[in-house]
Protein backbone atom coordinates (compact mmCIF):
# COMPACT_ATOMS: atom_id res chain seq x y z
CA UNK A 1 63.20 7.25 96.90
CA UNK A 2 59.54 7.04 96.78
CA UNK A 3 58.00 5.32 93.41
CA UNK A 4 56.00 8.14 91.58
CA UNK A 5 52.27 8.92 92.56
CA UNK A 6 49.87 7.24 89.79
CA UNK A 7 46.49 7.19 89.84
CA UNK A 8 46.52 3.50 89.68
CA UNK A 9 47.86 3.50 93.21
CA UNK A 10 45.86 5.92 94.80
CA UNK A 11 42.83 3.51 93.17
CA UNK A 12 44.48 0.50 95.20
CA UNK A 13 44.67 2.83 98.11
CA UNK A 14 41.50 3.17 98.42
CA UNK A 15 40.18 -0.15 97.72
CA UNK A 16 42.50 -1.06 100.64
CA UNK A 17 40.99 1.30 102.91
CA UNK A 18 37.32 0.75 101.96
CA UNK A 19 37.96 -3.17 102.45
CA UNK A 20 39.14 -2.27 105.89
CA UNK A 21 35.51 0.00 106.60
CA UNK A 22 37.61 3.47 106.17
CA UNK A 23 34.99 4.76 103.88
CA UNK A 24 36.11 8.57 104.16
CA UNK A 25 39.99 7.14 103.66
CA UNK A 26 39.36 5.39 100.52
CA UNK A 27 36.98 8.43 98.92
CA UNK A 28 39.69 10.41 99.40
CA UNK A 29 41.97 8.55 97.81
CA UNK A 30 39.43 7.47 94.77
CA UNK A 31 39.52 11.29 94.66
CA UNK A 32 43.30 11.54 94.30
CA UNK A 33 43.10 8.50 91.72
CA UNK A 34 40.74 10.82 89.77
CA UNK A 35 42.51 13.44 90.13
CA UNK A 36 45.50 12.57 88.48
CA UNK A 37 43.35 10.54 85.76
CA UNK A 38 39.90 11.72 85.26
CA UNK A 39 39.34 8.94 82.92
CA UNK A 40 40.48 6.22 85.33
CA UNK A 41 36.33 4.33 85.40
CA UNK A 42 37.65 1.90 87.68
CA UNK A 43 38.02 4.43 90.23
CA UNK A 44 34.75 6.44 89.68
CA UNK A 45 33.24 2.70 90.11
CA UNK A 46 35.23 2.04 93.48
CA UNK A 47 34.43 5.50 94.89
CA UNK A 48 30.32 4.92 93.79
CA UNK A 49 30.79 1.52 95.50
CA UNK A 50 32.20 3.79 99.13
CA UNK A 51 29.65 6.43 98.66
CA UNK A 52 27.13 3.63 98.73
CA UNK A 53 28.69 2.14 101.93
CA UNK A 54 27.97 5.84 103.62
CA UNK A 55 24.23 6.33 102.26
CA UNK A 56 25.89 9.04 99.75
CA UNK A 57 22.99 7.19 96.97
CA UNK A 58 22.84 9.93 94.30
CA UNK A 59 27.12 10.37 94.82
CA UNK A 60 27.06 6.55 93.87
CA UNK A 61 25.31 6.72 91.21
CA UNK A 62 26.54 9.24 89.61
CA UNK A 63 30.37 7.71 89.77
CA UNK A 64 28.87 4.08 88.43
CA UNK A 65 27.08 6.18 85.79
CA UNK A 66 30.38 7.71 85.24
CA UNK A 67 32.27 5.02 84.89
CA UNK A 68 29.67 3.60 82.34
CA UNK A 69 30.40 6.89 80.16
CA UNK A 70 33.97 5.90 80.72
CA UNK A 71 34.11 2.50 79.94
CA UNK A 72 31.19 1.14 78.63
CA UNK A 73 32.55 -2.60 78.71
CA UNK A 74 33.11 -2.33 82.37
CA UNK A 75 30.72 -4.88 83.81
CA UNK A 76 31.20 -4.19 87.25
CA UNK A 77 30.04 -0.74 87.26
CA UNK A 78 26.91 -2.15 85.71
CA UNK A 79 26.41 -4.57 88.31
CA UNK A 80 26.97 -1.94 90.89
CA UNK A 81 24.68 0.66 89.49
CA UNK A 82 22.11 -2.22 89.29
CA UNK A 83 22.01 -3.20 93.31
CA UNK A 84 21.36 0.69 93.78
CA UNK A 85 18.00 0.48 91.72
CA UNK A 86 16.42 -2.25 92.73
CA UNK A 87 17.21 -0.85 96.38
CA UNK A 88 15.56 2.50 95.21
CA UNK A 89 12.73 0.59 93.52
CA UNK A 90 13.96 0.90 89.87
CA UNK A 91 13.04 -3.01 89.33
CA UNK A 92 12.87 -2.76 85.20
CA UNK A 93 16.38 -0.40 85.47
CA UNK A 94 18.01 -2.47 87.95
CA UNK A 95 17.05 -5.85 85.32
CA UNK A 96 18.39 -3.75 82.51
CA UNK A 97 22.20 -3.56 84.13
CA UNK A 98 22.15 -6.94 85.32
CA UNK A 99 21.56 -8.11 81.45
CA UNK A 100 23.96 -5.90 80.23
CA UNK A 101 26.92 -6.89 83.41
CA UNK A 102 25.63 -10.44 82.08
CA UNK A 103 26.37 -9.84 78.56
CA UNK A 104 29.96 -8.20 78.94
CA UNK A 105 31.11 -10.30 81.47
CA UNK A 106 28.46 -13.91 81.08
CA UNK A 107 31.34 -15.96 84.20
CA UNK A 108 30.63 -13.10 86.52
CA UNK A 109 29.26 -14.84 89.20
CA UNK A 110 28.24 -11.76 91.36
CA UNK A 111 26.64 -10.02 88.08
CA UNK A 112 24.14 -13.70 87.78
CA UNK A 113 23.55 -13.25 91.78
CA UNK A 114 22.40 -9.74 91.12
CA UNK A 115 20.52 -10.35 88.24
CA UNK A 116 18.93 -13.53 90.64
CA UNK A 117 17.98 -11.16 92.94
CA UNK A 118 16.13 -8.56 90.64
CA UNK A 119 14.45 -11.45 89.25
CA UNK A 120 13.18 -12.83 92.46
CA UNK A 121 12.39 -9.29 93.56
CA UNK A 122 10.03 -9.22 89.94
CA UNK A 123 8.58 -12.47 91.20
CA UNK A 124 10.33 -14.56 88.36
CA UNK A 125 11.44 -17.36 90.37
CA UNK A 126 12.42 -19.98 87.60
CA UNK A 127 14.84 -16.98 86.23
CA UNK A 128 16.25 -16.17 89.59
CA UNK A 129 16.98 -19.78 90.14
CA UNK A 130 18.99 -20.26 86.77
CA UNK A 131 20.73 -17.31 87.70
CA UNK A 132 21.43 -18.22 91.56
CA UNK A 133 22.55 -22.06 89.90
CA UNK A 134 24.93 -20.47 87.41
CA UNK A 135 26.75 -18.42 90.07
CA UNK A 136 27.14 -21.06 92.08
CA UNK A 137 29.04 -23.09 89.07
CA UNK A 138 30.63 -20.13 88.93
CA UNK A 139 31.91 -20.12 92.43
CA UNK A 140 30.54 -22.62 94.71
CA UNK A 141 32.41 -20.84 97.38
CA UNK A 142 30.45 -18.15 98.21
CA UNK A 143 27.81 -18.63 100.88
CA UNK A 144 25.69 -15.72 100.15
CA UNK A 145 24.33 -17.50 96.57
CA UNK A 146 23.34 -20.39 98.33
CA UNK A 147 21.28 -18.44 100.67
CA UNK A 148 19.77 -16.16 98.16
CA UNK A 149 19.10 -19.49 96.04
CA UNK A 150 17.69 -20.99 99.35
CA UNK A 151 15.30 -18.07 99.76
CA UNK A 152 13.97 -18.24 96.18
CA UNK A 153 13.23 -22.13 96.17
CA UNK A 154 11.76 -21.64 99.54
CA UNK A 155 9.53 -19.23 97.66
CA UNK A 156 8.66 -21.69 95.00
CA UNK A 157 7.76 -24.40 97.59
CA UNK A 158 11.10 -26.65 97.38
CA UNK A 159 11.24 -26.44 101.13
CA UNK A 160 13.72 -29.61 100.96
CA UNK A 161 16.22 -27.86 98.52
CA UNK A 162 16.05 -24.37 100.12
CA UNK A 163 17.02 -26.01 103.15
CA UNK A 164 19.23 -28.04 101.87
CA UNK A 165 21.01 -24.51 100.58
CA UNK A 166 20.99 -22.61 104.09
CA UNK A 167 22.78 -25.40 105.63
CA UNK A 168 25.10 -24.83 102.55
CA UNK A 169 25.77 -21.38 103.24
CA UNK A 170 26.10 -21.97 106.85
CA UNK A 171 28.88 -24.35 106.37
CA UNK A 172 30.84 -21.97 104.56
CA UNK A 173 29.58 -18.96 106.34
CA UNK A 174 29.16 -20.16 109.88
């Protein structure tokens, strides 16, 4: 006997098959997750997060805005929605949902990358910096913030510690 369809699974689904690149695999299933739960946010989120993947920029939007209605608390979503507008420009917009992913969630470590990177990108190095530091505290692990950190102390002339972060980020990431 098969265990009962919930949206819950179909959400899992689909995060399995957009981990695995199967973009038009794991919409589906985000729609089948919404489908049997219109109100399930974590799934308008994931399926924003695919449509971004494929280009689909206002479909990605509109699910992260979505799952903002939804679930105003849900940090992630934020984060999400705030990559898409600094990508489309929306600098002030994009800084808005980083302090906000920030403020729900202050140990998200990818929410103080993103709001690192709209910082640099508004030419407020010291800012990015604290941000690209406390993500790394956060989880020291993850390559990708001590490039982005490398890149922004490289901008503020500390050629000696942004190279000292690339290495960083190449040992983990090689």
């Amino acid at each position: 006997m098969q265990p009962p369809e919930t949206a819950e699974a179909w959400n899992n689904s689909g995060e399995s098959k957009r981990s695995k690149g199967d973009l038009d695999g794991a919409i589906a299933d985000f729609n089948r997750a919404i489908a049997l739960n219109p109100n399930l946010a974590q799934a308008y989120n994931n399926r924003g997060l695919a449509k971004k993947a494929k280009g689909e920029l206002a479909g990605a939007f509109a699910d992260f805005d979505r799952a903002i209605e939804l679930k105003p608390d849900l940090s992630a979503a934020y984060n999400n929605r705030a990559l898409l507008r600094r990508a489309q420009g929306d600098l002030d917009g994009a800084l808005a949902d980083c302090n906000r992913a920030v403020e729900l969630e202050p140990k998200s470590a990818p929410a103080r990358n993103t709001r690192g990177i709209v910082k640099r990108a508004k030419g407020d190095l010291v800012g990015a910096l604290q941000d690209y530091n406390r993500a790394i505290e956060l989880k020291p692990e993850v390559a990708q913030f001590y490039a982005n950190r490398g890149e922004a102390r490289k901008a503020s002339g500390d050629a000696t510690g942004a190279q000292l972060d690339f290495s960083k980020a190449k040992e983990l990431a090689p």
